[in-house]
C-alpha atoms as a PDB file:
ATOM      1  CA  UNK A   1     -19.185 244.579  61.804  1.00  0.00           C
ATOM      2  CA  UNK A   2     -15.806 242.342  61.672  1.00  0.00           C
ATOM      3  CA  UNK A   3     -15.212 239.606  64.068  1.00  0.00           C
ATOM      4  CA  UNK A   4     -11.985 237.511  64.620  1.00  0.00           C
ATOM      5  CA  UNK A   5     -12.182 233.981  65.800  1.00  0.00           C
ATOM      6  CA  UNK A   6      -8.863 231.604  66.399  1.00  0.00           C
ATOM      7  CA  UNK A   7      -8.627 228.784  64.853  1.00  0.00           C
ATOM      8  CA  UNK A   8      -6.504 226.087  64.354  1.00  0.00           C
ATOM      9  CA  UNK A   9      -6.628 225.744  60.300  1.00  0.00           C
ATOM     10  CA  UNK A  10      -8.624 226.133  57.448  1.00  0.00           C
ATOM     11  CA  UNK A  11     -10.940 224.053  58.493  1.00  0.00           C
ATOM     12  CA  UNK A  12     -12.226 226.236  60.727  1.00  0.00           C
ATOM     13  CA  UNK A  13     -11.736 224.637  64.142  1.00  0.00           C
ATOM     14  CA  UNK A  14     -11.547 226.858  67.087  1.00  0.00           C
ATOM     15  CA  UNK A  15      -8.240 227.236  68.913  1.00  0.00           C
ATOM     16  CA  UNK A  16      -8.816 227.644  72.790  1.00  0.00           C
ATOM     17  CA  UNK A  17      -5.734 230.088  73.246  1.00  0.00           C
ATOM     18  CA  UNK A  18      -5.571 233.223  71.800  1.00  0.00           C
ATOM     19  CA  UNK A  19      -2.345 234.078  71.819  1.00  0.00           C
ATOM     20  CA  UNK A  20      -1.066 230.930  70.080  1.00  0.00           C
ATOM     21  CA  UNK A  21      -3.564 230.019  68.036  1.00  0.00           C
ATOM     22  CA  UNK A  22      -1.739 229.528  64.308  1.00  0.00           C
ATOM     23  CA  UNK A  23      -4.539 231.577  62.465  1.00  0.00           C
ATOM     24  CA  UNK A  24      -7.710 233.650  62.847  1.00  0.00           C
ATOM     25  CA  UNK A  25     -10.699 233.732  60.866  1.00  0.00           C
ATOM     26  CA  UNK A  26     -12.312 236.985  60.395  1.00  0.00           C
ATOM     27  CA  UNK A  27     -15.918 237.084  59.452  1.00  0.00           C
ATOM     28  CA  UNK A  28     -18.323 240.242  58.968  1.00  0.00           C
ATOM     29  CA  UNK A  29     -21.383 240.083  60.393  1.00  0.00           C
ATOM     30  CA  UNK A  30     -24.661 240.821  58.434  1.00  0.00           C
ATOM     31  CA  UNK A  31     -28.474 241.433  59.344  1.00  0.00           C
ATOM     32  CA  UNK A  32     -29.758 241.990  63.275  1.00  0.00           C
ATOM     33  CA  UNK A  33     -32.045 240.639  66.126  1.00  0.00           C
ATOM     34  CA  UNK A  34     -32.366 237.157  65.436  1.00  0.00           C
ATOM     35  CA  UNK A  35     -31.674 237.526  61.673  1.00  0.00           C
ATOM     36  CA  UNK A  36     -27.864 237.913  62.027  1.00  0.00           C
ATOM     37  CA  UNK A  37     -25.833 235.616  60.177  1.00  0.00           C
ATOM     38  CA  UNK A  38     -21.600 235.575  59.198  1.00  0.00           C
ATOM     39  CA  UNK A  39     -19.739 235.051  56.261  1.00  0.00           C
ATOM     40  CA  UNK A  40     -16.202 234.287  55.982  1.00  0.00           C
ATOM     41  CA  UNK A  41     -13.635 237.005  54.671  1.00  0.00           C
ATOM     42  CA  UNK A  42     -10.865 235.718  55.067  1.00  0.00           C
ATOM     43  CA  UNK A  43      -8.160 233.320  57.337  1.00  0.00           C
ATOM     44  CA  UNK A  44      -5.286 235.512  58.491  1.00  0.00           C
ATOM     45  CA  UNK A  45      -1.953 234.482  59.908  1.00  0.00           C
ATOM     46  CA  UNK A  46      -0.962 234.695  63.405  1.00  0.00           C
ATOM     47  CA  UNK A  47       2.039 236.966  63.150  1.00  0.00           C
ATOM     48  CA  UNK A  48       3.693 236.593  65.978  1.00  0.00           C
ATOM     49  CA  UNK A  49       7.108 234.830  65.356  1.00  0.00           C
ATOM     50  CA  UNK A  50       8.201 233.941  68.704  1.00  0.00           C
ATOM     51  CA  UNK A  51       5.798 230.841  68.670  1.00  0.00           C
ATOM     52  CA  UNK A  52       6.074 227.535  66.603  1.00  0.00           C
ATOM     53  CA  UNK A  53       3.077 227.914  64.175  1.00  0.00           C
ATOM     54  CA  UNK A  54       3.462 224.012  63.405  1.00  0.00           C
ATOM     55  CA  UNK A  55       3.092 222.727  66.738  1.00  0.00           C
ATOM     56  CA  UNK A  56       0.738 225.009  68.830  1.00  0.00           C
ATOM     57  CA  UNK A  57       0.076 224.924  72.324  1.00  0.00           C
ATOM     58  CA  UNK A  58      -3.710 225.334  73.647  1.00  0.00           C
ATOM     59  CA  UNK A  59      -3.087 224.892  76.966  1.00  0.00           C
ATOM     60  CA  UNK A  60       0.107 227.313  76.852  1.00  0.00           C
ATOM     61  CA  UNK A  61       0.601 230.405  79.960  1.00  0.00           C
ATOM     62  CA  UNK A  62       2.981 233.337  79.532  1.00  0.00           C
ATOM     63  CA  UNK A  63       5.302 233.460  82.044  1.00  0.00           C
ATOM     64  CA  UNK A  64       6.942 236.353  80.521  1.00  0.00           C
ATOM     65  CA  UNK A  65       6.993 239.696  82.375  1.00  0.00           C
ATOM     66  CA  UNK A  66       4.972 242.167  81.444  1.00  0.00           C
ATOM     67  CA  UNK A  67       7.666 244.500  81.042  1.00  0.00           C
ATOM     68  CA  UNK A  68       9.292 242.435  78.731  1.00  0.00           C
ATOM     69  CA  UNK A  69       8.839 244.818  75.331  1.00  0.00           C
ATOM     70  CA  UNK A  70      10.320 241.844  73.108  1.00  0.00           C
ATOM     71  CA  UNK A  71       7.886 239.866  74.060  1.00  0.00           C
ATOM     72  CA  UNK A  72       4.976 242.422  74.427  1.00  0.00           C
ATOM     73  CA  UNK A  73       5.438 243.386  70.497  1.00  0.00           C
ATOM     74  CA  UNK A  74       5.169 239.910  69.664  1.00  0.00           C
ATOM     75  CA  UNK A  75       1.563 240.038  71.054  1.00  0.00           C
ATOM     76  CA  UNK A  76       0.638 243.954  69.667  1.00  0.00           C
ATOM     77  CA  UNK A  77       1.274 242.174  66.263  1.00  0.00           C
ATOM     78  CA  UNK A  78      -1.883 240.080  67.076  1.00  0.00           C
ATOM     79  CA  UNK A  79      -4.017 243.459  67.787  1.00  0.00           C
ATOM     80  CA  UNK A  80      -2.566 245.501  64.633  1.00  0.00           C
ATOM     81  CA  UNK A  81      -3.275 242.785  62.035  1.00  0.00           C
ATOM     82  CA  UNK A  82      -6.834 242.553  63.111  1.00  0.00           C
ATOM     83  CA  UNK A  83      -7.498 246.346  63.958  1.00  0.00           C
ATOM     84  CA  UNK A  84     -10.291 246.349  61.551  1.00  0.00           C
ATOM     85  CA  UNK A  85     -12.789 243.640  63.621  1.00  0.00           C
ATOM     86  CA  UNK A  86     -15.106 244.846  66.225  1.00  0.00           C
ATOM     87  CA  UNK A  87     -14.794 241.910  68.658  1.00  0.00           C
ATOM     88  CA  UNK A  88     -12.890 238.895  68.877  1.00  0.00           C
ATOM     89  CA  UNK A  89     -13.604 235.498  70.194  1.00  0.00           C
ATOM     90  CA  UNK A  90     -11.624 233.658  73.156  1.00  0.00           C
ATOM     91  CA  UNK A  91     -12.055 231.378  75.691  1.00  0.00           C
ATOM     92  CA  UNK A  92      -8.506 232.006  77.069  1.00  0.00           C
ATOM     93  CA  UNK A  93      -6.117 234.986  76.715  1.00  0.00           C
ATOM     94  CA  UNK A  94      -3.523 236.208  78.548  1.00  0.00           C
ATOM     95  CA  UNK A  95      -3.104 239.743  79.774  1.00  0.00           C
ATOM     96  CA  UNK A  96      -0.544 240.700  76.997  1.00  0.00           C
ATOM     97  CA  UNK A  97      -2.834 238.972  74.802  1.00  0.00           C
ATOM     98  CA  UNK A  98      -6.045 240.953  75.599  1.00  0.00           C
ATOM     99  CA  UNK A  99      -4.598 244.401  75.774  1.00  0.00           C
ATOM    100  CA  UNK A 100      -3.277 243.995  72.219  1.00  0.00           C
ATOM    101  CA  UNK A 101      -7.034 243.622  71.189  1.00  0.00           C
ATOM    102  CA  UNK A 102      -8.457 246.389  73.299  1.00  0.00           C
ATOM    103  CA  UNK A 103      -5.941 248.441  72.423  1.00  0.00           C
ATOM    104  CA  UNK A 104      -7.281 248.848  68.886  1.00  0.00           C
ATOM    105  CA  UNK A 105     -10.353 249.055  70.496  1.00  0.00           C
ATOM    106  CA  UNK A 106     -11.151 245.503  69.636  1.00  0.00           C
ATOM    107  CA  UNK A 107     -13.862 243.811  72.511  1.00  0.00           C
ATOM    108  CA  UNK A 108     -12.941 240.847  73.747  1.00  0.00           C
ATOM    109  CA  UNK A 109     -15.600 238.152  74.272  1.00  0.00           C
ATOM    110  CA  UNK A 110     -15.536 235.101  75.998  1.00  0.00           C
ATOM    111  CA  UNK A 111     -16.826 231.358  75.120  1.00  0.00           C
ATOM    112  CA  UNK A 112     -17.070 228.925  77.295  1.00  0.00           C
ATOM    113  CA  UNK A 113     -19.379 226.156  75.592  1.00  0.00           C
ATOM    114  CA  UNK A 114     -17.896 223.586  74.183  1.00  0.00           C
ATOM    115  CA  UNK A 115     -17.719 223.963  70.389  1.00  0.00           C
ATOM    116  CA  UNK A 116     -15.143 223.862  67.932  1.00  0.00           C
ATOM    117  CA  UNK A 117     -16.967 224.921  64.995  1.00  0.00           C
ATOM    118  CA  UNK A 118     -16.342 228.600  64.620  1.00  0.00           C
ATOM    119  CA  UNK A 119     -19.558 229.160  62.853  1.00  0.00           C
ATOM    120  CA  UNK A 120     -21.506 227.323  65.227  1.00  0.00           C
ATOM    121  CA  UNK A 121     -19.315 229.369  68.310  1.00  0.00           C
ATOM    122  CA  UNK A 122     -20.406 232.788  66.510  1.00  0.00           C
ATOM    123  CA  UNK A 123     -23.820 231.782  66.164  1.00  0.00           C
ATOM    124  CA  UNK A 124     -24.404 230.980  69.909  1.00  0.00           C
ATOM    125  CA  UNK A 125     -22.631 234.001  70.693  1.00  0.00           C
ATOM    126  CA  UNK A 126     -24.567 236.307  68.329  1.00  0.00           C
ATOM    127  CA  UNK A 127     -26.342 238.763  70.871  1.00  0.00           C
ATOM    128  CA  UNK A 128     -23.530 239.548  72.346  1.00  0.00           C
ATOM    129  CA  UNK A 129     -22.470 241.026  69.108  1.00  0.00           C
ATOM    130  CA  UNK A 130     -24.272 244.544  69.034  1.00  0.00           C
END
């Protein structure tokens, strides 16, 4: 099982807003019950290119229509280049945002504690995770 996490760099930090975060870190998820743990494949790019990948807004809300098919494709990148996880992490995500994910049948869950460590974020989410 393949979950996708945002985060703001390599170091792993998570990035509250889905849809702008600069990268994602996807991780596979091994063992069950209380014996699950995740390991690191690999830090993927954001693709979208209608955002500034240097300077990254957390607290940023679409404003764009929902009609707007420039603007939607930028946010179905997001979906295809993670179509092989199972669930991905977010504590905010607009509507554009979440329907690229569902629609390849990504789940969306949410986090509302107040961690930054990805690893640490997966972890207390782990039985959601089934």
């Amino acid at each position: 099982m393949k979950i996708a996490i945002p985060v703001k760099d390599e170091n792993l930090n998570f990035f509250p807003n889905a849809g702008h975060t600069p990268k994602f870190a996807v991780y596979t998820m091994t063992g069950a019950g209380m014996f699950k743990s995740f390991i690191l494949n690999e830090i993927k790019q954001n693709p979208r290119n209608d955002i500034d990948h240097s300077n990254p807004e957390e607290d940023h809300a679409c404003n764009h229509s929902h009609d707007d098919v420039d603007h939607v494709e930028q946010h179905n990148k997001m979906g295809r280049v993670l179509s092989e996880c199972d669930y991905i992490v977010v504590k905010k995500a607009c509507k554009n945002t979440a329907r690229s994910f569902t629609s390849e049948g990504i789940k969306v869950i949410k986090y509302n504690g107040e961690s930054l460590q990805a690893a640490k974020i997966l972890n207390e989410l782990s039985s959601k995770f089934v």
